[in-house]
N, C-alpha and C. Protein backbone atom coordinates (compact mmCIF):
# COMPACT_ATOMS: atom_id res chain seq x y z
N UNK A 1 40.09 -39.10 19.60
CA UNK A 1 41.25 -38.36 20.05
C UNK A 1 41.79 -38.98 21.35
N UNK A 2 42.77 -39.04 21.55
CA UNK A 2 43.87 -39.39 22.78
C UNK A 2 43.71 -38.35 24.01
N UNK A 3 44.13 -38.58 24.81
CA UNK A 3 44.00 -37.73 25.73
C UNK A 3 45.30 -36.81 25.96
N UNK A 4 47.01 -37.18 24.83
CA UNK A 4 47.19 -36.31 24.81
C UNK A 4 46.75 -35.12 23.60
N UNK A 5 46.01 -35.60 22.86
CA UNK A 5 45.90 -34.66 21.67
C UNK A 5 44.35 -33.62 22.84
N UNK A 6 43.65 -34.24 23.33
CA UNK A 6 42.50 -33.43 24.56
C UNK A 6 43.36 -32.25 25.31
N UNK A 7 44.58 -33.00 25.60
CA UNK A 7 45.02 -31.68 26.39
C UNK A 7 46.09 -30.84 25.86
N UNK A 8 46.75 -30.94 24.62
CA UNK A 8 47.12 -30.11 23.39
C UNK A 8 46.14 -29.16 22.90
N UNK A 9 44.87 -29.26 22.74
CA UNK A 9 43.51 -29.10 22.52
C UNK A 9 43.28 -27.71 23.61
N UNK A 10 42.98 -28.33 24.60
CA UNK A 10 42.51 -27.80 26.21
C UNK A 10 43.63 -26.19 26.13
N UNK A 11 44.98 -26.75 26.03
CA UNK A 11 46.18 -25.90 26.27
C UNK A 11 46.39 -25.09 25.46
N UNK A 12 45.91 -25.23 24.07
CA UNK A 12 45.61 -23.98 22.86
C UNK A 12 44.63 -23.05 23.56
N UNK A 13 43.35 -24.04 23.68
CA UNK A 13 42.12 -22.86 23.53
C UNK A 13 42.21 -22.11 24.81
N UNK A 14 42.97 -22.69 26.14
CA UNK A 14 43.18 -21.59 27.29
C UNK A 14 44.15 -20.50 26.63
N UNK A 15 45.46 -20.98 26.35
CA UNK A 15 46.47 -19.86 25.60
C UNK A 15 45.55 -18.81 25.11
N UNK A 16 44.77 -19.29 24.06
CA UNK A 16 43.99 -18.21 22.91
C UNK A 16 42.90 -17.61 23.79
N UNK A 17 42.72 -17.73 25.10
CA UNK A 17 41.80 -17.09 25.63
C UNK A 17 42.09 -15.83 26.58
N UNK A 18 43.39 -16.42 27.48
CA UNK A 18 44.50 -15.42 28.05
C UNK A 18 44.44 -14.43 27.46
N UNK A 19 45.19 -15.11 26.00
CA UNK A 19 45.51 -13.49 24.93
C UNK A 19 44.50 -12.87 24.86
N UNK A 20 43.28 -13.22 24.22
CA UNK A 20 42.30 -12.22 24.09
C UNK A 20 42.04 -11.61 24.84
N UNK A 21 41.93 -12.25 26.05
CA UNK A 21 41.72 -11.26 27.71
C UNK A 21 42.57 -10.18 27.39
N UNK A 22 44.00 -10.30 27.70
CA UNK A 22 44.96 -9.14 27.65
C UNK A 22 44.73 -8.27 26.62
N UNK A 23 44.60 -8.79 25.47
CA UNK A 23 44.51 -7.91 23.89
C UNK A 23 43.51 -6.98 24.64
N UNK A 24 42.43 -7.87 24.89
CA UNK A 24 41.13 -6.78 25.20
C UNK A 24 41.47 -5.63 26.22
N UNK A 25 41.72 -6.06 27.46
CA UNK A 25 42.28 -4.84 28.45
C UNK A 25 43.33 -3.89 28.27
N UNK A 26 44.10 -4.30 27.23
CA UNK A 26 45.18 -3.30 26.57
C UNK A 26 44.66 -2.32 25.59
N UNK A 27 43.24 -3.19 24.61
CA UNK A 27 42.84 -1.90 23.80
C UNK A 27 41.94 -1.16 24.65
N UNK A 28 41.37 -1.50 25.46
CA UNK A 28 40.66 -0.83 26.32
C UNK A 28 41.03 0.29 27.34
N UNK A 29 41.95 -0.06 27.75
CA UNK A 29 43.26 1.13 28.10
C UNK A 29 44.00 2.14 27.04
N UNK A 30 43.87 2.00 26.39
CA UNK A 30 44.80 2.55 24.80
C UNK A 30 43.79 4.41 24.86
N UNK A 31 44.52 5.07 24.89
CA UNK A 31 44.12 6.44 25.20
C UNK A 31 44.53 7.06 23.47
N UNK A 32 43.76 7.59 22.60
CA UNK A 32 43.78 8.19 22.06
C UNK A 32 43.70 9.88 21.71
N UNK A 33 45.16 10.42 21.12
CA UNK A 33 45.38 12.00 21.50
C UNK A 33 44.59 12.97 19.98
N UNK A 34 43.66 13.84 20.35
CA UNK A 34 43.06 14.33 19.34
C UNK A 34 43.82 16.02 19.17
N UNK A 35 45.01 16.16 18.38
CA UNK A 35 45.09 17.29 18.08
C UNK A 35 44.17 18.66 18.48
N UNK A 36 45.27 19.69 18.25
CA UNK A 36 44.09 20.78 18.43
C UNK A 36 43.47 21.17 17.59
N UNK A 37 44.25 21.09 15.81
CA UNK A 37 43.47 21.36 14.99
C UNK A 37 42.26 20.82 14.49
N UNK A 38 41.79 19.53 14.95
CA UNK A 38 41.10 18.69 14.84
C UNK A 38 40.08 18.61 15.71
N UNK A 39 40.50 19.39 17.16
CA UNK A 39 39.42 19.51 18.18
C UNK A 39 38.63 20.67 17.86
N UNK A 40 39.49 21.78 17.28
CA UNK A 40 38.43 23.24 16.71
C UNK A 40 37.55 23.05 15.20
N UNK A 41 38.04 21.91 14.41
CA UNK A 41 37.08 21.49 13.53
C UNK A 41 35.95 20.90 14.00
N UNK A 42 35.92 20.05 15.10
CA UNK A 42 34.80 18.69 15.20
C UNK A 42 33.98 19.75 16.55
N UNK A 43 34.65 20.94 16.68
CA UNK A 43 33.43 21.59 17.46
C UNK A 43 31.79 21.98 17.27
N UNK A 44 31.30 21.07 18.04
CA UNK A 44 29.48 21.65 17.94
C UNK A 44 29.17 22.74 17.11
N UNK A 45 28.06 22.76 16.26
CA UNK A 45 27.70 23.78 16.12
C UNK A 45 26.45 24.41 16.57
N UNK A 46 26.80 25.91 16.94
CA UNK A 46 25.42 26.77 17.87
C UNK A 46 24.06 25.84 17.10
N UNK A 47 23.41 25.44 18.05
CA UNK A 47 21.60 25.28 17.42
C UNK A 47 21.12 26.51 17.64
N UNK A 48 21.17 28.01 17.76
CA UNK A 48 20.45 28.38 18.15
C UNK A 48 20.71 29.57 16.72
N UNK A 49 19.23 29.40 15.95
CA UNK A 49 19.60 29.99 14.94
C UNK A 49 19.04 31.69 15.03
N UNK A 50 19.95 32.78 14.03
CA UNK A 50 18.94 33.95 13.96
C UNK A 50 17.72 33.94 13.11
N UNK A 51 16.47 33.82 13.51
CA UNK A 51 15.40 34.06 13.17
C UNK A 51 14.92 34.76 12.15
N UNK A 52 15.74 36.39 12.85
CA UNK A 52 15.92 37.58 12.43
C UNK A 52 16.30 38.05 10.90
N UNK A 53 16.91 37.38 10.71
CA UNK A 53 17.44 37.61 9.30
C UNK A 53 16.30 36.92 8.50
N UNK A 54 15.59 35.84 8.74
CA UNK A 54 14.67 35.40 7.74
C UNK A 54 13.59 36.72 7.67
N UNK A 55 12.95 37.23 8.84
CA UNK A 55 12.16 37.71 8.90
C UNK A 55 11.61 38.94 8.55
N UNK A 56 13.42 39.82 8.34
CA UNK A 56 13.79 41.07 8.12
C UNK A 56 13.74 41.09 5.85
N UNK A 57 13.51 40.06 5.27
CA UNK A 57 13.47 40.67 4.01
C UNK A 57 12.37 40.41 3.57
N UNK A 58 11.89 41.13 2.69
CA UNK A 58 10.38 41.38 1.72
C UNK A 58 9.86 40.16 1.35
């Protein structure tokens, strides 16, 4: 290879590295909005079970 095809070369793979930098800090910033109906579905559920009811039949 020539030394201009080295720095055609050089001047891609910096370009393609920039971008990824930015791509990356932009998805990384990217805030995703979760509805409300979607926040009262994906709510926890109690661990704390009634006992009581097992214990109360024959």
């Amino acid at each position: 290879m020539t030394k201009k095809e080295w720095l055609i070369a050089a001047i891609l793979t910096l370009t393609t590295i920039v971008a990824w930098m930015i791509f990356d800090v932009l998805h990384a910033g990217a805030k995703v909005e979760v509805s409300q109906k979607v926040q009262e579905i994906i709510e926890p559920i109690n661990p704390n079970f009634n006992t009581q009811i097992f214990q109360s039949q024959p």
